[in-house]
Protein backbone atom coordinates (compact mmCIF):
# COMPACT_ATOMS: atom_id res chain seq x y z
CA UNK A 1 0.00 0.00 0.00
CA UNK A 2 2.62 2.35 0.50
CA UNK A 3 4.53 1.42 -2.34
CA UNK A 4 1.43 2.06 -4.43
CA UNK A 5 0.88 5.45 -2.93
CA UNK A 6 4.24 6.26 -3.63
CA UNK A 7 4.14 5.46 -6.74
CA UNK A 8 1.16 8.17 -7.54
CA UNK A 9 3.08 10.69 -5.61
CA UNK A 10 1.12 10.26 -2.00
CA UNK A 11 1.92 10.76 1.61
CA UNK A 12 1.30 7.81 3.90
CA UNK A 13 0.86 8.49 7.62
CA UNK A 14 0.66 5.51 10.34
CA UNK A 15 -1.43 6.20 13.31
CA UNK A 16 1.07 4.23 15.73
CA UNK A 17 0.65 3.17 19.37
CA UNK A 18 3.31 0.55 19.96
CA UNK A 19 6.79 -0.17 19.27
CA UNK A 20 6.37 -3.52 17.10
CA UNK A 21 3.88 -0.69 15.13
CA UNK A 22 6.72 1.72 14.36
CA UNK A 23 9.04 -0.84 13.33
CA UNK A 24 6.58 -1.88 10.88
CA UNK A 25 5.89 1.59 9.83
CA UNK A 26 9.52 2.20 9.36
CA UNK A 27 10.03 -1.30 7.55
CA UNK A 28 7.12 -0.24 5.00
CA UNK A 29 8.88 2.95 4.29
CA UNK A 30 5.60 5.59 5.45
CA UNK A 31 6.32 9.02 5.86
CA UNK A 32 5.05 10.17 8.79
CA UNK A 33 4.24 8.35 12.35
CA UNK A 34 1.23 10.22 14.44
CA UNK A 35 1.65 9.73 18.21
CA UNK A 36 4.84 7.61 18.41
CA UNK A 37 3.71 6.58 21.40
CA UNK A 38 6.33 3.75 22.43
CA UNK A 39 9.97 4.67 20.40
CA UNK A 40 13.04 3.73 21.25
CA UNK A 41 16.64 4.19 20.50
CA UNK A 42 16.67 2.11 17.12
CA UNK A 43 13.35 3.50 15.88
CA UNK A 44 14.13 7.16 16.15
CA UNK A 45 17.77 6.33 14.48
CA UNK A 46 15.98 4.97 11.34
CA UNK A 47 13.68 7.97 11.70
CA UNK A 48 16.55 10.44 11.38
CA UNK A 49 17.83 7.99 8.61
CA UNK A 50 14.68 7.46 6.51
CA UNK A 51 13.66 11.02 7.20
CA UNK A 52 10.26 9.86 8.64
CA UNK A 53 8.73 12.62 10.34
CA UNK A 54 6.86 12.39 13.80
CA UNK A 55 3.30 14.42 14.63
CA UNK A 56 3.18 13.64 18.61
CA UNK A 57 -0.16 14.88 19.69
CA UNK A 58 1.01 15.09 22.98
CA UNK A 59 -1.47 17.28 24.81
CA UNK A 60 -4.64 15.58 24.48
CA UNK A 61 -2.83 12.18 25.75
CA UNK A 62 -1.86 14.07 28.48
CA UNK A 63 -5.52 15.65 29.21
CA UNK A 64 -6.99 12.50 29.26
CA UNK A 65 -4.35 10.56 31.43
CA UNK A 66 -4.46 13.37 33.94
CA UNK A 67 -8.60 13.78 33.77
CA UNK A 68 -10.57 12.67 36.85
CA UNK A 69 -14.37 10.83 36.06
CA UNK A 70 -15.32 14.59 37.10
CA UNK A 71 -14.31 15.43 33.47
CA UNK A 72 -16.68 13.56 31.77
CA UNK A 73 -14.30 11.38 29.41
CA UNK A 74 -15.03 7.91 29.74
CA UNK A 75 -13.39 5.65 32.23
CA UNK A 76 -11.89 3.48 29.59
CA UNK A 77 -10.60 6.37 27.96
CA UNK A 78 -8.68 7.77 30.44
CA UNK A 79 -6.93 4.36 32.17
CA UNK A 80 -5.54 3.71 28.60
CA UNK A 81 -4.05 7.49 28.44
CA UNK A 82 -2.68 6.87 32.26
CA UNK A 83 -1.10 4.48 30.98
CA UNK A 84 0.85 5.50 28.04
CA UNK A 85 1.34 9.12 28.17
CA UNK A 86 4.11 9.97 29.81
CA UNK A 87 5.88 7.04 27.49
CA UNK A 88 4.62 9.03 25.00
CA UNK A 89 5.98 12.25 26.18
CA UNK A 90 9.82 10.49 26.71
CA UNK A 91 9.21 9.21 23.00
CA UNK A 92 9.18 12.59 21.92
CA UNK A 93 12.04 13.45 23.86
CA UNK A 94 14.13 10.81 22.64
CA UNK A 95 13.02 11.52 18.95
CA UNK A 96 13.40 15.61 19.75
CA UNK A 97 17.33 14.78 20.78
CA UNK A 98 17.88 12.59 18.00
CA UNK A 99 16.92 15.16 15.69
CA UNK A 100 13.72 13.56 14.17
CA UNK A 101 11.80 15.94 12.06
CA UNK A 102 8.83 16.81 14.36
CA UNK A 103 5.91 18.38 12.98
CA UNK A 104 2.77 19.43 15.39
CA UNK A 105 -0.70 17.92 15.11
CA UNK A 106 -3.30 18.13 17.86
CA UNK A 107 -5.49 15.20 17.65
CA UNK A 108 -7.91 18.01 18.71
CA UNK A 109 -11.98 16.87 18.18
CA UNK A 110 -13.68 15.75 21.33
CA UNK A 111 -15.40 17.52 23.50
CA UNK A 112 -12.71 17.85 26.37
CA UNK A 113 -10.27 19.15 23.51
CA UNK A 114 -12.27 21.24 21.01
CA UNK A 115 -10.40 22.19 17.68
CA UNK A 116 -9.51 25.74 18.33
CA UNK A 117 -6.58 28.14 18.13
CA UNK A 118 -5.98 27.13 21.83
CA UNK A 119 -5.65 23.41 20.79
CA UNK A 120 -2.66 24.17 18.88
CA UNK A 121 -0.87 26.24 20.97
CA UNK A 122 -1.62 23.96 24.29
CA UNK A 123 0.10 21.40 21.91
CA UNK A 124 3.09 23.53 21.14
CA UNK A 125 3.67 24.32 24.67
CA UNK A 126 3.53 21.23 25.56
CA UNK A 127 5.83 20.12 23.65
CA UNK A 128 7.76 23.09 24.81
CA UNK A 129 7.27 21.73 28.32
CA UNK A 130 8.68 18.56 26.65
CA UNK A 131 12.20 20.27 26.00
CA UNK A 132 11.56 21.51 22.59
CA UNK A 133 12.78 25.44 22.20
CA UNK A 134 9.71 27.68 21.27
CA UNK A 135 11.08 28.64 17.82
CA UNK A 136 11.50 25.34 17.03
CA UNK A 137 8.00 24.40 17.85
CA UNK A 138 6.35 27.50 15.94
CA UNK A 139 8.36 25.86 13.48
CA UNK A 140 6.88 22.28 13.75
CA UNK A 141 3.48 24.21 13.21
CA UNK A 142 4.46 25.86 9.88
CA UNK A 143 7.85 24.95 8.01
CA UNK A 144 8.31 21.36 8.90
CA UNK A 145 4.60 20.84 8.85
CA UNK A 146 4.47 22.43 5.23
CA UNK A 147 7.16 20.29 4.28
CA UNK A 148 5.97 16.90 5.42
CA UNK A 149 2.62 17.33 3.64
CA UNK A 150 4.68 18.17 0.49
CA UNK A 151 3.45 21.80 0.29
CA UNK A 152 6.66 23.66 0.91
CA UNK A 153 6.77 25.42 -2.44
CA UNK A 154 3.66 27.76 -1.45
CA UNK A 155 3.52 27.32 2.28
CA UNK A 156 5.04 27.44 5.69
CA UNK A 157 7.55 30.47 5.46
CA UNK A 158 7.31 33.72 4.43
CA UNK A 159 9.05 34.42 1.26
CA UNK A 160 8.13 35.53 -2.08
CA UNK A 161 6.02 33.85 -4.15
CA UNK A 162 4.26 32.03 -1.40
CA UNK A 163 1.01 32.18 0.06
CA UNK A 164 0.52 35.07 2.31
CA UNK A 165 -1.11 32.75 5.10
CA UNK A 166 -0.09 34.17 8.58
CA UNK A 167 -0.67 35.72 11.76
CA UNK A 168 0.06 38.88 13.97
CA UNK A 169 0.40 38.17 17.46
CA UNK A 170 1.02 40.61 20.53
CA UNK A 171 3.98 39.60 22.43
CA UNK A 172 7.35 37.72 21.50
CA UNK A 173 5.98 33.50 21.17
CA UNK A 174 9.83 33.16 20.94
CA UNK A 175 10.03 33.78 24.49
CA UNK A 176 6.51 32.81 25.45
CA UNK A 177 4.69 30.18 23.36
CA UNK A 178 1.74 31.13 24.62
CA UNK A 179 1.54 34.41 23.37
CA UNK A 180 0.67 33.01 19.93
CA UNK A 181 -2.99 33.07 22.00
CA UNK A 182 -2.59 37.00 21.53
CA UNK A 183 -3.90 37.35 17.88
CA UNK A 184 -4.04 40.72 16.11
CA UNK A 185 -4.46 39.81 12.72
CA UNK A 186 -5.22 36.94 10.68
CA UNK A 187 -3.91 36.76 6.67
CA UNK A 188 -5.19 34.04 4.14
CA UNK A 189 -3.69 34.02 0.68
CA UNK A 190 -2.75 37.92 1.51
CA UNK A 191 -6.39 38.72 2.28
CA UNK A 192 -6.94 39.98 5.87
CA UNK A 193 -9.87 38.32 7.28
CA UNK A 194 -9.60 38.76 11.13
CA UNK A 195 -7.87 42.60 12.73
CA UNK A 196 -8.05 43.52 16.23
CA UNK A 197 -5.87 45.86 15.69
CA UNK A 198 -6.36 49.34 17.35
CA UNK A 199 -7.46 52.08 15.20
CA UNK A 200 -8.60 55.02 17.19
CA UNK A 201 -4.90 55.77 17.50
């Protein structure tokens, strides 16, 4: 199958939960693995070799492992993410100092973890949490993303001839990730369709 999509010019991304998975993801040559959630020293070293990229999706993991039955997520939800996510979260550390290319996803969608601007950016500083510098991160959300979904030619950085898809934030997300929470303005294809910028002066 991945051959196949290869061979028409496709991505292939394995949603992966355990180690034997990975290995057979990396064996079957697919491009990206989402979660990563058990990855060890071999796995991330043919990662950096094959150029396989990793999407974490650390935070929701995390919400449910650390949710009580107050938060409404079912039971069997939450022993399974107990179980696995800080494995998850040293996973990402191990690929994040062997210099896998990381790229941020949310797994955002239920209730508990709504797909919002705030989903991505608890994500990032998570992973910022995780050891990952800010930059870096910003970058997993736009560069490295753009690049694993084989769109770098028109998205992802800002540079001439590219899409004109970006934001204005308030504050330095450099220093503090979660000042990408702080948005001014919003750009699609060069067209501004959100400003809260000040204009009485």
């Amino acid at each position: 199958a991945v051959d196949e999509a290869h061979r028409r010019g496709r991505k292939v991304s394995a949603h992966t939960s355990c180690l034997e998975g990975a290995r057979a993801d990396l064996e079957a040559g697919v491009d990206s693995i989402e979660h990563g959630i058990e990855l060890d020293d071999g796995t991330v070293e043919a990662m950096v070799k094959n150029g396989t990229y990793l999407v974490p999706s650390l935070r929701c993991t995390q919400i449910e492992g650390e949710a009580g039955p107050e938060s409404g997520i079912p039971e069997f939800v939450r022993v399974k993410a107990r179980a696995i996510y800080r494995e998850q979260m040293r996973s990402f550390q191990r690929a994040l100092a062997a210099g896998v290319r990381i790229a941020a996803g949310t797994d955002a969608g239920p209730s508990y973890f709504p797909l919002t601007r705030e989903s991505l950016v608890s994500e990032l500083a998570t992973m910022v949490e995780c050891g990952m510098a800010p930059l870096a991160a910003i970058e997993a959300a736009t560069r490295v993303a753009a690049e694993m979904l084989g769109v770098a030619s028109d998205l992802g950085t800002i540079a001439q001839g590219k899409l004109a898809d970006l934001i204005v934030v308030c504050g330095d997300p450099v220093r503090d990730i979660n000042d990408l929470n702080n948005v001014l303005l919003v750009m699609r294809a060069g067209r501004i369709i959100t400003d809260h910028r000040r204009t009485d002066g």
